[in-house]
PDB file of N, CA and C in Angstrom:
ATOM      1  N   UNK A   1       6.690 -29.720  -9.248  1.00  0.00           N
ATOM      2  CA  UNK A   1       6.236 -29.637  -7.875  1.00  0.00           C
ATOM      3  C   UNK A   1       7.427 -29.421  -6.936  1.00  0.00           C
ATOM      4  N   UNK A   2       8.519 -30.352  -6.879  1.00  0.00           N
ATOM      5  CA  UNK A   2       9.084 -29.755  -6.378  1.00  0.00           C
ATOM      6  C   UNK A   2      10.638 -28.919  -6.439  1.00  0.00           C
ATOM      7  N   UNK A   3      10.445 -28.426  -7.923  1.00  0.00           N
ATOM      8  CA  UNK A   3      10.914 -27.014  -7.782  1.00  0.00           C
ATOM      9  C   UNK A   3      10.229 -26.183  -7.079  1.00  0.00           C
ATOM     10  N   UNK A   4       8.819 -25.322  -7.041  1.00  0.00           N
ATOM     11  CA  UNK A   4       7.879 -25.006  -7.205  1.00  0.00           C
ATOM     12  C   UNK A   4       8.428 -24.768  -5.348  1.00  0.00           C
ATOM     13  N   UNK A   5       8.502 -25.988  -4.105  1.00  0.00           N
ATOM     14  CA  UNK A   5       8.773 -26.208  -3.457  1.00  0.00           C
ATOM     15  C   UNK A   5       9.854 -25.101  -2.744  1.00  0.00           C
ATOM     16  N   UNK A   6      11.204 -26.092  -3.535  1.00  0.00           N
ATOM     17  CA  UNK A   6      12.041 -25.392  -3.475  1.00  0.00           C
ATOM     18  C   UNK A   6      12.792 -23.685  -3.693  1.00  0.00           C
ATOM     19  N   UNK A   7      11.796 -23.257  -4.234  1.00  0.00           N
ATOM     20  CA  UNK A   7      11.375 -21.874  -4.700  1.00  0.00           C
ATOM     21  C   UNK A   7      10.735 -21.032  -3.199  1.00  0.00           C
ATOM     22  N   UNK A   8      10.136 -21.647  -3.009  1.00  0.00           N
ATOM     23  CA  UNK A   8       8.907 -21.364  -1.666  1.00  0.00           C
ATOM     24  C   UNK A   8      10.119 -21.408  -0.383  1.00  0.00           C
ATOM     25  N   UNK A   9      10.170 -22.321  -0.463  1.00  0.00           N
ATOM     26  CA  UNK A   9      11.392 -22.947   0.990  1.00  0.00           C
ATOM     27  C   UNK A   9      12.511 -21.560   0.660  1.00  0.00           C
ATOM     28  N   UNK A  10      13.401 -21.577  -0.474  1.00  0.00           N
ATOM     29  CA  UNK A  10      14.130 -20.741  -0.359  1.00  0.00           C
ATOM     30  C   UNK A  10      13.687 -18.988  -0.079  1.00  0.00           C
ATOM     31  N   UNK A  11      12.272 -18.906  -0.462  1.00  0.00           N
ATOM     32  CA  UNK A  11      12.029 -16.973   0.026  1.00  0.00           C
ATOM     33  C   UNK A  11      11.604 -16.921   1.338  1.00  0.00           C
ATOM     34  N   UNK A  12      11.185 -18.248   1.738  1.00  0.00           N
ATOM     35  CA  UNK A  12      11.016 -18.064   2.918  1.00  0.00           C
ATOM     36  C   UNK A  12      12.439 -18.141   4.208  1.00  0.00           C
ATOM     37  N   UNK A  13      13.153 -18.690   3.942  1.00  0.00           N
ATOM     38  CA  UNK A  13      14.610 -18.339   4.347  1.00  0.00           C
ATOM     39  C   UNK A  13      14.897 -16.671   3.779  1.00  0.00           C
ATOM     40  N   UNK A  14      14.813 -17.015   3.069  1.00  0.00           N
ATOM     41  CA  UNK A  14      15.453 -15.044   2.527  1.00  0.00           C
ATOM     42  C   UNK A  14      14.618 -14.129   4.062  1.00  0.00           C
ATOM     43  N   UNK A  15      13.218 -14.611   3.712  1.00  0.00           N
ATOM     44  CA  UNK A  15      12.805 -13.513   4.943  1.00  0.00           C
ATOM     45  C   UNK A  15      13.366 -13.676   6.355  1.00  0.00           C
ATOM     46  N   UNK A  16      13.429 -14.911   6.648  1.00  0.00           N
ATOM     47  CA  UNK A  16      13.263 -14.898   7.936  1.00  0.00           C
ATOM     48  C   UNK A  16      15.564 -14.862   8.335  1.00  0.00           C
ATOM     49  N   UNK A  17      16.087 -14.894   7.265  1.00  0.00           N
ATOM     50  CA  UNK A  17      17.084 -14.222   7.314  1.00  0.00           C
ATOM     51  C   UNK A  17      17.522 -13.083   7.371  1.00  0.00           C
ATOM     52  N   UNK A  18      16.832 -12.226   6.735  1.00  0.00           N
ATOM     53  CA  UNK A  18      17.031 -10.780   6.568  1.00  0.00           C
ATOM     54  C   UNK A  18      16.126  -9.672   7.027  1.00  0.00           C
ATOM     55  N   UNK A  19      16.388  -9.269   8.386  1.00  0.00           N
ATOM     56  CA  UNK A  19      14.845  -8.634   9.390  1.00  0.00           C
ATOM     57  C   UNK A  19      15.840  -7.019   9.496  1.00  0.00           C
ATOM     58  N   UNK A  20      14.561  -6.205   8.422  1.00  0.00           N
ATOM     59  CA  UNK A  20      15.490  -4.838   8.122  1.00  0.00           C
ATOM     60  C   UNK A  20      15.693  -4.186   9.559  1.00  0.00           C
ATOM     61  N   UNK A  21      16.487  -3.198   9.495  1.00  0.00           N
ATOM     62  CA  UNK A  21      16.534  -2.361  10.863  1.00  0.00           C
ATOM     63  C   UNK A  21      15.727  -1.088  10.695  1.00  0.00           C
ATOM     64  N   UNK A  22      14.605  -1.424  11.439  1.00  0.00           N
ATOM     65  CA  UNK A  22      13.756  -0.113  11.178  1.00  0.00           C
ATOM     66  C   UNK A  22      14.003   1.274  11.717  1.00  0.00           C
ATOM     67  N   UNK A  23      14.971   0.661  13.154  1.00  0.00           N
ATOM     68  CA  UNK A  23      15.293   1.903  14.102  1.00  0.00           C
ATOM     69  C   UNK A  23      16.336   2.948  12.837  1.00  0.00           C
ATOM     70  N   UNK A  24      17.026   2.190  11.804  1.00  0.00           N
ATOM     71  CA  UNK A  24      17.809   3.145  11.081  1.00  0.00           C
ATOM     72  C   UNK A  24      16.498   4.085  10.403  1.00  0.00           C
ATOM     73  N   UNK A  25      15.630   3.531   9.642  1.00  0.00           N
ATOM     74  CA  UNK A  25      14.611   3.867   8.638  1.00  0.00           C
ATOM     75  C   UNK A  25      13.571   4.892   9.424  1.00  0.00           C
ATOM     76  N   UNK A  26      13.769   4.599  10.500  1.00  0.00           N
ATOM     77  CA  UNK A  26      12.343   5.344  11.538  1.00  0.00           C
ATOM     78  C   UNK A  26      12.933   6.265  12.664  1.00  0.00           C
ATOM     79  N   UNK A  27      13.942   5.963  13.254  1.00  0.00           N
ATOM     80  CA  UNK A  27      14.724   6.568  13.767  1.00  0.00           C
ATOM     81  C   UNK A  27      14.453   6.222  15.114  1.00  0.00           C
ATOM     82  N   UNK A  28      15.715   6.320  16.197  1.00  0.00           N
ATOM     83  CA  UNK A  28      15.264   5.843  17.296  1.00  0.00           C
ATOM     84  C   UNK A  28      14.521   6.910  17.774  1.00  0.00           C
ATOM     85  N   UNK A  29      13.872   6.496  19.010  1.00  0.00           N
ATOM     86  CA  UNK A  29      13.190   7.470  19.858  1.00  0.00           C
ATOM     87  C   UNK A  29      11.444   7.656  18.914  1.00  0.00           C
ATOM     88  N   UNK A  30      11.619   7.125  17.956  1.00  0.00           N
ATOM     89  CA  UNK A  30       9.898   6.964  17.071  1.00  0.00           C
ATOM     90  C   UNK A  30       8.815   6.072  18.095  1.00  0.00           C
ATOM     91  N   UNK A  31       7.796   6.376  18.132  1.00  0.00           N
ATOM     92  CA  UNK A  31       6.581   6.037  18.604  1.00  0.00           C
ATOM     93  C   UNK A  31       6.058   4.711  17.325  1.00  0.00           C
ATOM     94  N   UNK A  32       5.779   3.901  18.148  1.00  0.00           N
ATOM     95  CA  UNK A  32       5.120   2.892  17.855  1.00  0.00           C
ATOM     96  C   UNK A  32       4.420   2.216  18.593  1.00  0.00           C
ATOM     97  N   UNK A  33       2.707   2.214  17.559  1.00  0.00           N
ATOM     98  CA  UNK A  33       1.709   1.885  18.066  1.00  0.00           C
ATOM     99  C   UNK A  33       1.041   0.415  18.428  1.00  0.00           C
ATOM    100  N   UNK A  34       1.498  -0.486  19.481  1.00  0.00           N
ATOM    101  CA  UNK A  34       1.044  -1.904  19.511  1.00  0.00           C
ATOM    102  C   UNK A  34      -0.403  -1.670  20.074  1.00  0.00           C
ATOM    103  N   UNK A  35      -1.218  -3.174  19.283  1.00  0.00           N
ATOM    104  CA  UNK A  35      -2.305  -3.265  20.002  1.00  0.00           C
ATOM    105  C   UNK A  35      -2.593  -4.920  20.479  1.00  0.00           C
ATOM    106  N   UNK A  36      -2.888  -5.022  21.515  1.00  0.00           N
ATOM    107  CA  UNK A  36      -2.667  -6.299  21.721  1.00  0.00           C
ATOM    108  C   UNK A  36      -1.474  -6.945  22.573  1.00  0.00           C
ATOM    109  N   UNK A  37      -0.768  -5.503  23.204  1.00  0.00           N
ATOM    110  CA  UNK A  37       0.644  -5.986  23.682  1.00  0.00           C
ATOM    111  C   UNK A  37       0.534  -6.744  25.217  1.00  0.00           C
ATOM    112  N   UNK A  38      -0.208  -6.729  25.414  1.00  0.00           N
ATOM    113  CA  UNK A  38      -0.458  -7.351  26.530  1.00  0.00           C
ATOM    114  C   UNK A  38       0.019  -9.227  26.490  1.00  0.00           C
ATOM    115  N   UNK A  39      -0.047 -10.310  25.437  1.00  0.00           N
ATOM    116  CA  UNK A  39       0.076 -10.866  25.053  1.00  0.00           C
ATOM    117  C   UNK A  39       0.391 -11.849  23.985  1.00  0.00           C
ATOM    118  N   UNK A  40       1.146 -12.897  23.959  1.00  0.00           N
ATOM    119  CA  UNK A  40       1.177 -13.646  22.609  1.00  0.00           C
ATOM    120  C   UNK A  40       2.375 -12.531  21.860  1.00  0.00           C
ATOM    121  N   UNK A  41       2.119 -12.606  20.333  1.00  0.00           N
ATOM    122  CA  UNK A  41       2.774 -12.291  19.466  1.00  0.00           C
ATOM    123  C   UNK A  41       2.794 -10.136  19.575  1.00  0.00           C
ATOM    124  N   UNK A  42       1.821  -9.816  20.225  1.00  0.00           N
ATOM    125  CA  UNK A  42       1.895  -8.059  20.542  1.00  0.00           C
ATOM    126  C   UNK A  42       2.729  -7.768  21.410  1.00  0.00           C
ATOM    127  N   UNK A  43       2.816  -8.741  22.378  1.00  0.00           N
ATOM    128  CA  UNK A  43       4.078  -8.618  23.666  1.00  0.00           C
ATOM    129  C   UNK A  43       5.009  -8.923  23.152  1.00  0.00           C
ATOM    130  N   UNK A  44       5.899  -9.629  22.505  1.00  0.00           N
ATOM    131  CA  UNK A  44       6.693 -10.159  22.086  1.00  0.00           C
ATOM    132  C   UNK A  44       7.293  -8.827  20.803  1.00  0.00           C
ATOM    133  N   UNK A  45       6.428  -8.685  20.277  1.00  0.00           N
ATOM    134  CA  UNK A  45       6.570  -7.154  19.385  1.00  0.00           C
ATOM    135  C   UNK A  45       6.959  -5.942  20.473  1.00  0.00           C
ATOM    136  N   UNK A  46       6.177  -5.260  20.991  1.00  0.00           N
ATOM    137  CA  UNK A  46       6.729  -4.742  22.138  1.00  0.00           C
ATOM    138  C   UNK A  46       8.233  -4.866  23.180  1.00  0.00           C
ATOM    139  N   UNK A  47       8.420  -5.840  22.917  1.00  0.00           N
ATOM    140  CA  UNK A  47       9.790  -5.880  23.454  1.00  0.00           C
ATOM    141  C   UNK A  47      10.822  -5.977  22.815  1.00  0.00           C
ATOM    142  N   UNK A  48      10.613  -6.643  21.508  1.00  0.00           N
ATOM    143  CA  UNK A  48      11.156  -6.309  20.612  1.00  0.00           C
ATOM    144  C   UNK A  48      11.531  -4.565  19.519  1.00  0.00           C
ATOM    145  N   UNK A  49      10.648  -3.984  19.282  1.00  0.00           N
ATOM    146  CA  UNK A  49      10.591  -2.286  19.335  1.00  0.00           C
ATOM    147  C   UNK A  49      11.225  -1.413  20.500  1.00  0.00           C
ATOM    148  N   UNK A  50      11.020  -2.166  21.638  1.00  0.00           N
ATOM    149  CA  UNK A  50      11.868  -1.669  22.749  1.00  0.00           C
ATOM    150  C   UNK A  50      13.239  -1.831  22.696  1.00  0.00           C
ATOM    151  N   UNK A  51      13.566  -2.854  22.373  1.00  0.00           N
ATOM    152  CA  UNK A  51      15.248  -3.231  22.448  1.00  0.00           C
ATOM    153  C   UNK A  51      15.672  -2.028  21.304  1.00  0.00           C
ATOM    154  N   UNK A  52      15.030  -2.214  20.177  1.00  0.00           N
ATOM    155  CA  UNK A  52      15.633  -1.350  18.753  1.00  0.00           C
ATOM    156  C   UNK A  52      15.550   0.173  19.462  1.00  0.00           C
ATOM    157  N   UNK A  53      14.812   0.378  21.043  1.00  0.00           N
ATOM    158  CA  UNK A  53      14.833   1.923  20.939  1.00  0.00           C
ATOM    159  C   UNK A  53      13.748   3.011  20.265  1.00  0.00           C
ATOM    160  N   UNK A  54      12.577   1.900  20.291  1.00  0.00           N
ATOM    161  CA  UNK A  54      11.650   2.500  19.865  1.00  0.00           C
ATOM    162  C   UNK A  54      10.763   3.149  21.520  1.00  0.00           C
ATOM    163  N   UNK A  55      10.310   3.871  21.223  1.00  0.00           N
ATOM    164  CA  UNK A  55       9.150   4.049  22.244  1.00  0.00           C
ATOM    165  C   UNK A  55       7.804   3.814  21.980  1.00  0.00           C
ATOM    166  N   UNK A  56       7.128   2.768  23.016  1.00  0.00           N
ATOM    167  CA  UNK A  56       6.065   2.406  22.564  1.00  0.00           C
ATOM    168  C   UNK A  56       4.530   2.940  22.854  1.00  0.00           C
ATOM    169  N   UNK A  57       3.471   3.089  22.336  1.00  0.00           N
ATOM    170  CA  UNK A  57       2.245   3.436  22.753  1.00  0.00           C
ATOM    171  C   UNK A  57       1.469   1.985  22.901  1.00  0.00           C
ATOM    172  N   UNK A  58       1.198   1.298  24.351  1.00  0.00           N
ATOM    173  CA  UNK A  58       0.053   0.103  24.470  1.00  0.00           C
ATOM    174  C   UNK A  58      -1.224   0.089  24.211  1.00  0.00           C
ATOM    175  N   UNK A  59      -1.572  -0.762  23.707  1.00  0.00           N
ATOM    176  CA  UNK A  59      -2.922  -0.899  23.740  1.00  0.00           C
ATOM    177  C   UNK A  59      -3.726  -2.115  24.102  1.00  0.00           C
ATOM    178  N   UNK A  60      -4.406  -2.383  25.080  1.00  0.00           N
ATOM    179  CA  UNK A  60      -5.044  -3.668  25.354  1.00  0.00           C
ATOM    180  C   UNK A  60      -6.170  -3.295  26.460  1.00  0.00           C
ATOM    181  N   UNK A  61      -7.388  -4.703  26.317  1.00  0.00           N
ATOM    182  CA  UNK A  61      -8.369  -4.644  27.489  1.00  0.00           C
ATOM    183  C   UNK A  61      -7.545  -4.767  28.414  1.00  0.00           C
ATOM    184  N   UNK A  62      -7.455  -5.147  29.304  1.00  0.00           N
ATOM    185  CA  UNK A  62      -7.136  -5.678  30.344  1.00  0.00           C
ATOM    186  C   UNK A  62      -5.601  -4.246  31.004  1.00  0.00           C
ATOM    187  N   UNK A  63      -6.381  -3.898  32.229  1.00  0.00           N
ATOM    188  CA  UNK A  63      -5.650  -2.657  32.614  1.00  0.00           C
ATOM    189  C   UNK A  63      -4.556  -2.997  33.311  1.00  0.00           C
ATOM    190  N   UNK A  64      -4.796  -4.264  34.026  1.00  0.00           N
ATOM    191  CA  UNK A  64      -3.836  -4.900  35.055  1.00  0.00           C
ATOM    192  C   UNK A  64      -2.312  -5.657  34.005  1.00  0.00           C
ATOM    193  N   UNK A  65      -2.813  -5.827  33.046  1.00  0.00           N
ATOM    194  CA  UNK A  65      -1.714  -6.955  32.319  1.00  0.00           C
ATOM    195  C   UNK A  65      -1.510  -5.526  31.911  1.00  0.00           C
ATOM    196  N   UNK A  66      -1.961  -4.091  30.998  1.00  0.00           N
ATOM    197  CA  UNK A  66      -0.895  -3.771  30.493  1.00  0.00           C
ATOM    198  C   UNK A  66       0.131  -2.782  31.671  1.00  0.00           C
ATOM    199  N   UNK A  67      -0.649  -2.784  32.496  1.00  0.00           N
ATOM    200  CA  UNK A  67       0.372  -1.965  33.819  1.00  0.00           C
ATOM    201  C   UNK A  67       1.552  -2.889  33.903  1.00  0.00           C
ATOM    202  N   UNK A  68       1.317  -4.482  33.933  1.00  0.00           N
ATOM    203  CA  UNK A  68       2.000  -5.117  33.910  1.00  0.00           C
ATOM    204  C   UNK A  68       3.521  -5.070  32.845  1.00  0.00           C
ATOM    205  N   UNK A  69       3.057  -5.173  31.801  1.00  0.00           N
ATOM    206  CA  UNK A  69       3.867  -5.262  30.923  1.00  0.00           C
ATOM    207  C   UNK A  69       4.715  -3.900  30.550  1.00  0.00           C
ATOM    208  N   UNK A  70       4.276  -2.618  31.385  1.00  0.00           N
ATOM    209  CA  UNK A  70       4.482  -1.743  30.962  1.00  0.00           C
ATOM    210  C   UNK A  70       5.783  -1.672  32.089  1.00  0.00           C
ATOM    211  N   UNK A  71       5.450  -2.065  33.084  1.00  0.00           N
ATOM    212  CA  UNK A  71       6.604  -1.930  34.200  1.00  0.00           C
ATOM    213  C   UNK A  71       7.766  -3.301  33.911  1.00  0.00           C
ATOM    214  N   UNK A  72       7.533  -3.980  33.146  1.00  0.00           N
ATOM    215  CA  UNK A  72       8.425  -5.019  32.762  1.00  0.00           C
ATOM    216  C   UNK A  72       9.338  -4.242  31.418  1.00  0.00           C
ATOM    217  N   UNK A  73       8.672  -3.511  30.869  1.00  0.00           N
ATOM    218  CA  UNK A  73       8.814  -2.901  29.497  1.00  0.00           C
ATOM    219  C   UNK A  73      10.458  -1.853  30.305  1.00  0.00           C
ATOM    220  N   UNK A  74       9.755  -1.079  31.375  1.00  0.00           N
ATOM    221  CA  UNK A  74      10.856   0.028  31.990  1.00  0.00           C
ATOM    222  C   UNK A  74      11.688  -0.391  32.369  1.00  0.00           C
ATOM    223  N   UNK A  75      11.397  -1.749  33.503  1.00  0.00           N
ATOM    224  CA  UNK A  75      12.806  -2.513  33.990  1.00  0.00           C
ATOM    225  C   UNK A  75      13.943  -3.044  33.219  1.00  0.00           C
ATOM    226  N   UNK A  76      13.469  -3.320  32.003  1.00  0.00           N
ATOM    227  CA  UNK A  76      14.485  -3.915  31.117  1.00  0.00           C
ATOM    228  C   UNK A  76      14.703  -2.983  30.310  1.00  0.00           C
ATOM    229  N   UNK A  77      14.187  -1.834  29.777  1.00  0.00           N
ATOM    230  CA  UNK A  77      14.468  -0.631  28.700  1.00  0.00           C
ATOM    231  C   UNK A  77      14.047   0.637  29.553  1.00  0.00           C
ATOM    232  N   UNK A  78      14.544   0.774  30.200  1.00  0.00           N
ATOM    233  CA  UNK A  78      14.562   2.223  30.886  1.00  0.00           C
ATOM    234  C   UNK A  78      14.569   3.423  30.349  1.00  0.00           C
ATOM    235  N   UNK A  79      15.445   3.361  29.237  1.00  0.00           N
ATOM    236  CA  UNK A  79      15.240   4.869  28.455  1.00  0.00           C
ATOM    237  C   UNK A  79      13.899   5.036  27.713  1.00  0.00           C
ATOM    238  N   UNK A  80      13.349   3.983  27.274  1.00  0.00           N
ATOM    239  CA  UNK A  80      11.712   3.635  27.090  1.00  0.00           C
ATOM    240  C   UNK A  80      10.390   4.047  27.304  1.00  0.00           C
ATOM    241  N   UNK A  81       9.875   5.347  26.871  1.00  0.00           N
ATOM    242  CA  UNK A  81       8.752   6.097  27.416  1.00  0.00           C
ATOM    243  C   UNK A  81       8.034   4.812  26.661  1.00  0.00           C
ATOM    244  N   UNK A  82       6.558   4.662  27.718  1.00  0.00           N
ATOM    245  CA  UNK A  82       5.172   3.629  27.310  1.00  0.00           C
ATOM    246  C   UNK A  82       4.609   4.601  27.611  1.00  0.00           C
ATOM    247  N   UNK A  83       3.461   4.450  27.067  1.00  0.00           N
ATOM    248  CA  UNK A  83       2.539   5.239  27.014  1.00  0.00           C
ATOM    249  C   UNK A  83       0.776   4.112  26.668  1.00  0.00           C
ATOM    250  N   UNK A  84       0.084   3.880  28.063  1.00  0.00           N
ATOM    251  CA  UNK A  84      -0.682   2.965  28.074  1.00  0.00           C
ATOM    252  C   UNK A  84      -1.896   3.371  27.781  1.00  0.00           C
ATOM    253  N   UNK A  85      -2.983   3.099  26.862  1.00  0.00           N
ATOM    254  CA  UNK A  85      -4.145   3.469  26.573  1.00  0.00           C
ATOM    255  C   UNK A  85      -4.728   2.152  27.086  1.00  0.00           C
TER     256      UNK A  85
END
């Protein structure tokens, strides 16, 4: 049991140590599609894809939060085309 444990505990360090660089693999300036960015864990993705230089496509109900997030998105990543559905 607790090897078994210790097995678990250690891949889960491996992951959360080692977060590939996609902007090399995908290239900057790639389109990526969030849905949900308006909030929680999709916003947080979104700004994150932004920093790496991704450009993002939004997606969420709510028209006011993603206008929102989209002009928060430019102020801090300016070279950053959004593109809000």
């Amino acid at each position: 049991m607790l090897k078994t444990g210790y097995k678990l505990l250690k891949n889960v360090l491996h992951l959360l140590k080692s977060t590939p660089d996609v902007s090399r693999r995908y290239g900057k300036g790639s389109y990526v599609l969030i849905t949900g960015s308006t909030d929680g864990i999709g916003k947080a993705l979104t700004f994150e894809f932004a920093k790496r230089g991704f450009n993002i496509v939004s997606v969420s109900r709510s028209a006011e939060k993603l206008e929102q997030t989209k002009n928060d998105i430019q102020s801090k990543f300016p070279e950053t085309k959004v593109v809000s559905i």
